[in-house]
PDB file of N, CA and C in Angstrom:
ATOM      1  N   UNK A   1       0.845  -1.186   0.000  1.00  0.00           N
ATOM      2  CA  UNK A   1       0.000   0.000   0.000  1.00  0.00           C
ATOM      3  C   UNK A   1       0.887   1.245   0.000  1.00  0.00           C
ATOM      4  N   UNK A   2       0.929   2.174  -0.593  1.00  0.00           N
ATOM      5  CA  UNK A   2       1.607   3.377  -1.143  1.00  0.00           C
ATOM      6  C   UNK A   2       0.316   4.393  -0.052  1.00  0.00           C
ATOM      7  N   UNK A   3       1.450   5.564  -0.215  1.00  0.00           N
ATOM      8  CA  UNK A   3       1.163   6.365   1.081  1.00  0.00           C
ATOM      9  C   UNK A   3      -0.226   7.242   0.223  1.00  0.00           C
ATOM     10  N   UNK A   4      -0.890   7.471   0.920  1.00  0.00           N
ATOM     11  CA  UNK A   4      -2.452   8.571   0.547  1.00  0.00           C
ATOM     12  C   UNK A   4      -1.938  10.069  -0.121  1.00  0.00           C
ATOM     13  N   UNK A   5      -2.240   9.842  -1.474  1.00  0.00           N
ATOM     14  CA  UNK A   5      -2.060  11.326  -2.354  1.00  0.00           C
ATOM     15  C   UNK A   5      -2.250  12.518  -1.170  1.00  0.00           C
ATOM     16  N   UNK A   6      -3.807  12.504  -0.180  1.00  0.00           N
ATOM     17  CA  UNK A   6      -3.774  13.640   0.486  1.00  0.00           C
ATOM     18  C   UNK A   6      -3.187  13.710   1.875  1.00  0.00           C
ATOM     19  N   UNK A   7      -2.428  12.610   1.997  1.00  0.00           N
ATOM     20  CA  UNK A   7      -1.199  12.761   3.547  1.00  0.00           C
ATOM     21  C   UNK A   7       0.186  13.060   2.569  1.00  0.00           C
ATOM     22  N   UNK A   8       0.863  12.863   1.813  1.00  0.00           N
ATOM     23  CA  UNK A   8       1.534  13.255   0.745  1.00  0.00           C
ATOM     24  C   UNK A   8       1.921  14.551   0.787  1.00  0.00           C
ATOM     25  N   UNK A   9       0.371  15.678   0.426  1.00  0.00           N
ATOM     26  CA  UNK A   9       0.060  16.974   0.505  1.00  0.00           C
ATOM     27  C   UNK A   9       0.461  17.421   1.444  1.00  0.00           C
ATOM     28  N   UNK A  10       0.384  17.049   2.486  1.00  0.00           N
ATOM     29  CA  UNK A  10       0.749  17.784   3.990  1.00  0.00           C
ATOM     30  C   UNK A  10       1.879  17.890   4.659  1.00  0.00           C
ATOM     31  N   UNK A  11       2.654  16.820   4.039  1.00  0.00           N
ATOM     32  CA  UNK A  11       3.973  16.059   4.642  1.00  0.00           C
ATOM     33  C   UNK A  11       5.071  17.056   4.401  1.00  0.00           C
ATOM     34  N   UNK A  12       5.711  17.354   5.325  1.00  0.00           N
ATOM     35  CA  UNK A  12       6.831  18.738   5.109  1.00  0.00           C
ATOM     36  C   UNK A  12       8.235  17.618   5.786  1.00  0.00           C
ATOM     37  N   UNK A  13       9.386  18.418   5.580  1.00  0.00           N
ATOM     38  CA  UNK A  13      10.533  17.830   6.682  1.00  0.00           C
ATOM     39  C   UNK A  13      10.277  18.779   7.655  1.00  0.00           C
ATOM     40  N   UNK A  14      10.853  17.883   8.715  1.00  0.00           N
ATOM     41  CA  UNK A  14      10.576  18.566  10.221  1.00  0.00           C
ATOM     42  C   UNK A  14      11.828  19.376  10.477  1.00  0.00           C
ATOM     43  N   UNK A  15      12.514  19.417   9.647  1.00  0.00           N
ATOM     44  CA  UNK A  15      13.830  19.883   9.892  1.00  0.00           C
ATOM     45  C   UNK A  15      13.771  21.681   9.133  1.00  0.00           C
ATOM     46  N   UNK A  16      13.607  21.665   8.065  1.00  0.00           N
ATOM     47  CA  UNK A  16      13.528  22.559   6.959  1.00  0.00           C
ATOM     48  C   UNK A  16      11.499  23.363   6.221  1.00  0.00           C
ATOM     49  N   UNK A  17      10.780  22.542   6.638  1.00  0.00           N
ATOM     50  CA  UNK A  17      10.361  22.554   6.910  1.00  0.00           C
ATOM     51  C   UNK A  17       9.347  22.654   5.072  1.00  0.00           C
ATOM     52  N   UNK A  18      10.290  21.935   4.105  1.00  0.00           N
ATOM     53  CA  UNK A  18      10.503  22.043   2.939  1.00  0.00           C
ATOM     54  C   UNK A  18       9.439  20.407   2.310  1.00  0.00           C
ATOM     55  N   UNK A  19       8.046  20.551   1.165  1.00  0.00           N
ATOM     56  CA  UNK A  19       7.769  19.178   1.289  1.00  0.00           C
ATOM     57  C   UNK A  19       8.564  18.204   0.521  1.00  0.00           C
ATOM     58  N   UNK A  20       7.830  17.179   1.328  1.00  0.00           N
ATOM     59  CA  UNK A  20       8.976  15.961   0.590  1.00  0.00           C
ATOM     60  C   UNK A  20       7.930  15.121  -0.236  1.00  0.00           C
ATOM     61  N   UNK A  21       8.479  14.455  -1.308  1.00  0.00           N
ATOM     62  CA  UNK A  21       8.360  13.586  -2.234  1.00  0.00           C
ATOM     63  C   UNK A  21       8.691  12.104  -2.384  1.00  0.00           C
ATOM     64  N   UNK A  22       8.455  11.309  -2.784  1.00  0.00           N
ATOM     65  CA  UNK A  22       8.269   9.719  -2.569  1.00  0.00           C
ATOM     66  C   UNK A  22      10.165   9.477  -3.569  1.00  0.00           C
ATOM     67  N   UNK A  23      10.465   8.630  -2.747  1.00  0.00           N
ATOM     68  CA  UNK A  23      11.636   8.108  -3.910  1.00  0.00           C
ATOM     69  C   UNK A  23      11.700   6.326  -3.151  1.00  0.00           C
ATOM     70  N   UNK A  24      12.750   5.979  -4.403  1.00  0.00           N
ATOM     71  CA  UNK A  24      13.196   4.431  -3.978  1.00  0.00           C
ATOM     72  C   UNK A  24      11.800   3.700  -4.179  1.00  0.00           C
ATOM     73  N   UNK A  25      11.125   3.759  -4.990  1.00  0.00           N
ATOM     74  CA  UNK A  25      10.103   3.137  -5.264  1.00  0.00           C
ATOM     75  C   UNK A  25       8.973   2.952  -4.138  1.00  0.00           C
ATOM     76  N   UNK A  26       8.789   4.002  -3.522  1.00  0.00           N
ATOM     77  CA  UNK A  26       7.835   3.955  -2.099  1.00  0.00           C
ATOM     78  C   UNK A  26       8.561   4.018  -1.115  1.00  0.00           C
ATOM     79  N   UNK A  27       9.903   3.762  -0.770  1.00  0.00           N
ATOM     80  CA  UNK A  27      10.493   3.219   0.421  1.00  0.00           C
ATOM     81  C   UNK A  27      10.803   4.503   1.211  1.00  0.00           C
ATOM     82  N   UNK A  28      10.633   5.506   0.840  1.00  0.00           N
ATOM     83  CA  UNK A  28      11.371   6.856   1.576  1.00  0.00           C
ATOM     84  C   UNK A  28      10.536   8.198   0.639  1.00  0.00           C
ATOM     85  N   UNK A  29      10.858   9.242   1.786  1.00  0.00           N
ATOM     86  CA  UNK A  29      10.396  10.323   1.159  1.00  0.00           C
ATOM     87  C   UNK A  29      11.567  11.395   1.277  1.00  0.00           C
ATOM     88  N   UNK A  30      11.894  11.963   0.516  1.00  0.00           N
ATOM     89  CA  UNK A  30      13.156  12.676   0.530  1.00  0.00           C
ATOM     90  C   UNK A  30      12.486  14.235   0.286  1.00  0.00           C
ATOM     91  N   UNK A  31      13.161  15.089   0.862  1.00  0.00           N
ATOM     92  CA  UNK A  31      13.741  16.325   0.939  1.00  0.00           C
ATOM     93  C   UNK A  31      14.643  17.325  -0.034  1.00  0.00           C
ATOM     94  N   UNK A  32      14.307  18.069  -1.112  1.00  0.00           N
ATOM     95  CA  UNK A  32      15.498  18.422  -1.786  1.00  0.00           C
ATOM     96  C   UNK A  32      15.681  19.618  -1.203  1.00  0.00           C
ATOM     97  N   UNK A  33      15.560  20.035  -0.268  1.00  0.00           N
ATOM     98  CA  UNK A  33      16.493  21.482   0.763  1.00  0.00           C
ATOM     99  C   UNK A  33      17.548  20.920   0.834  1.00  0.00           C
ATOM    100  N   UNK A  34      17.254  19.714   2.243  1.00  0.00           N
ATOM    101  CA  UNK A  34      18.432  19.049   3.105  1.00  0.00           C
ATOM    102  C   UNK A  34      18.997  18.110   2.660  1.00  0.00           C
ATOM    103  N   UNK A  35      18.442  17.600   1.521  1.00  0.00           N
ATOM    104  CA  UNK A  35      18.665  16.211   0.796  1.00  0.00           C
ATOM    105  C   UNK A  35      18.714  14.805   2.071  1.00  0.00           C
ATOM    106  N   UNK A  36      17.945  15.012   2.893  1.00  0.00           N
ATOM    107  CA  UNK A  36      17.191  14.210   3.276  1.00  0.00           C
ATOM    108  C   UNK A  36      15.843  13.331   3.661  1.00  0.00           C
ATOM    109  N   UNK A  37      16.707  11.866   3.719  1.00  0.00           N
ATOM    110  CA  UNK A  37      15.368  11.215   3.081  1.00  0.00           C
ATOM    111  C   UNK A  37      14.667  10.176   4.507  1.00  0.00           C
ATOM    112  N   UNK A  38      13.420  10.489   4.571  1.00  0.00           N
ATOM    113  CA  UNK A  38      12.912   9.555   5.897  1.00  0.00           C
ATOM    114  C   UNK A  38      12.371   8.629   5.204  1.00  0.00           C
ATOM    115  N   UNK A  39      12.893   7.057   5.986  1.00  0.00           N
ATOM    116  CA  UNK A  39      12.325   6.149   5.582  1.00  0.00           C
ATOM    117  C   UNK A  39      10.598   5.916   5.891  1.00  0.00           C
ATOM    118  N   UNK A  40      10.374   4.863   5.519  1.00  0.00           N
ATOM    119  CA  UNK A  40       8.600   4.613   5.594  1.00  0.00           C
ATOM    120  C   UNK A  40       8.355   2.811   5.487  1.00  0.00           C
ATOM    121  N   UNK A  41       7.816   3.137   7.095  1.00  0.00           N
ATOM    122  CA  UNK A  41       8.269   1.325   7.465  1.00  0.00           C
ATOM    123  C   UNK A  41       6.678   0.981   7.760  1.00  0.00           C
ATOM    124  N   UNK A  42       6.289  -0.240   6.818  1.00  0.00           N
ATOM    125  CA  UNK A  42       5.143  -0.507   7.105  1.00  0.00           C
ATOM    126  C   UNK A  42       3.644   0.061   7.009  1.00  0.00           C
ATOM    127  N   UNK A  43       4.232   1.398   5.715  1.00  0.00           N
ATOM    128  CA  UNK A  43       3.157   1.988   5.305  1.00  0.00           C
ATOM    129  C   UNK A  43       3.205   3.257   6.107  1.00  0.00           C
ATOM    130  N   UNK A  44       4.231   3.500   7.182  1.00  0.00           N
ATOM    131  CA  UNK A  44       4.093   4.802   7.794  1.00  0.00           C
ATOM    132  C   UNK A  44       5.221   5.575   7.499  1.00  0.00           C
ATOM    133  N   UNK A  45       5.091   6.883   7.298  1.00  0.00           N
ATOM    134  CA  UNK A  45       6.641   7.381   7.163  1.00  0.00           C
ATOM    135  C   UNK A  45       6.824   7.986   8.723  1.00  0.00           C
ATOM    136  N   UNK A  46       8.089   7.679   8.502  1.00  0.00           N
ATOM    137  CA  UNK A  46       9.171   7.849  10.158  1.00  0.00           C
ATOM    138  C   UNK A  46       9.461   9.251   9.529  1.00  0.00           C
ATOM    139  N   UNK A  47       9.046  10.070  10.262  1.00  0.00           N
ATOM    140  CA  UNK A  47       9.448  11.817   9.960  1.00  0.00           C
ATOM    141  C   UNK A  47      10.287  12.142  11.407  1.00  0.00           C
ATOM    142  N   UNK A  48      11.243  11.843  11.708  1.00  0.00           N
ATOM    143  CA  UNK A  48      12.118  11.895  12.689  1.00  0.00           C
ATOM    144  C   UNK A  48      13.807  12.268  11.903  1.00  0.00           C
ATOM    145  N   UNK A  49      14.155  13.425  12.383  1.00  0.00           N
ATOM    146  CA  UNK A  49      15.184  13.937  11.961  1.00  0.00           C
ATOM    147  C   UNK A  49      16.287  12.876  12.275  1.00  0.00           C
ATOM    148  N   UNK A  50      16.197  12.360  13.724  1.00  0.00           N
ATOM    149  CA  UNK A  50      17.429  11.345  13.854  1.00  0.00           C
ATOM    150  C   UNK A  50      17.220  10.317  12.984  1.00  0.00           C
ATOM    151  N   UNK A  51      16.148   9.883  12.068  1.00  0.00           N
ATOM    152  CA  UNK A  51      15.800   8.659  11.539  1.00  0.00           C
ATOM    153  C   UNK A  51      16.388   8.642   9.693  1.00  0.00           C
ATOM    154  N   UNK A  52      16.746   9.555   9.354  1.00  0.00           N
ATOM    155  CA  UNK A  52      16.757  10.140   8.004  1.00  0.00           C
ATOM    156  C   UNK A  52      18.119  10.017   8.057  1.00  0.00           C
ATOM    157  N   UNK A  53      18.088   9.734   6.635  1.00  0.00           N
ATOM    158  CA  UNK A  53      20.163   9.441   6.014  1.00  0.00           C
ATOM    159  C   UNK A  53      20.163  10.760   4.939  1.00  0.00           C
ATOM    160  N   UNK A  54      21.143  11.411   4.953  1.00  0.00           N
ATOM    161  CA  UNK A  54      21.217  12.290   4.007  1.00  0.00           C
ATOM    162  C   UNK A  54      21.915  11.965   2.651  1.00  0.00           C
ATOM    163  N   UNK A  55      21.362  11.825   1.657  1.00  0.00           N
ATOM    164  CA  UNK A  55      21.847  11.248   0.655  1.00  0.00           C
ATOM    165  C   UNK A  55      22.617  12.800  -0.325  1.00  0.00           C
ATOM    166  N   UNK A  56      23.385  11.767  -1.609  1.00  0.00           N
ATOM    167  CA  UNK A  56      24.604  13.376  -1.816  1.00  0.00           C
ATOM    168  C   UNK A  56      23.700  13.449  -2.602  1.00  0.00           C
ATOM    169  N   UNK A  57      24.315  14.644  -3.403  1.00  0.00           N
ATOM    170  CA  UNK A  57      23.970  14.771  -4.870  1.00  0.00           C
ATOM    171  C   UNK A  57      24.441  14.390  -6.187  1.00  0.00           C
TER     172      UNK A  57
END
């Protein structure tokens, strides 16, 4: 199950405060401010700054 178009809409980083977008085929939602990406375990995304890997460019 892929995350709800209108929780999607709402979803910001908690950090930047910038929204994020789906990558890795569902598995994460990434950030292009901070270029970080929170994973999403079990259909929920983990929006926890300590939880997020910052990927390069």
């Amino acid at each position: 199950m892929a995350i709800k178009p209108e929780l999607l809409e709402i979803l910001v980083c908690p950090l930047c405060k910038t929204p994020v977008k789906t990558v890795h085929e569902g598995a994460g939602l990434k950030c292009e401010t901070c270029r970080r990406v929170y994973p999403i375990k079990d259909d929920i995304p983990v929006m926890l700054i300590d939880e997020a890997k910052i990927e390069e460019p």
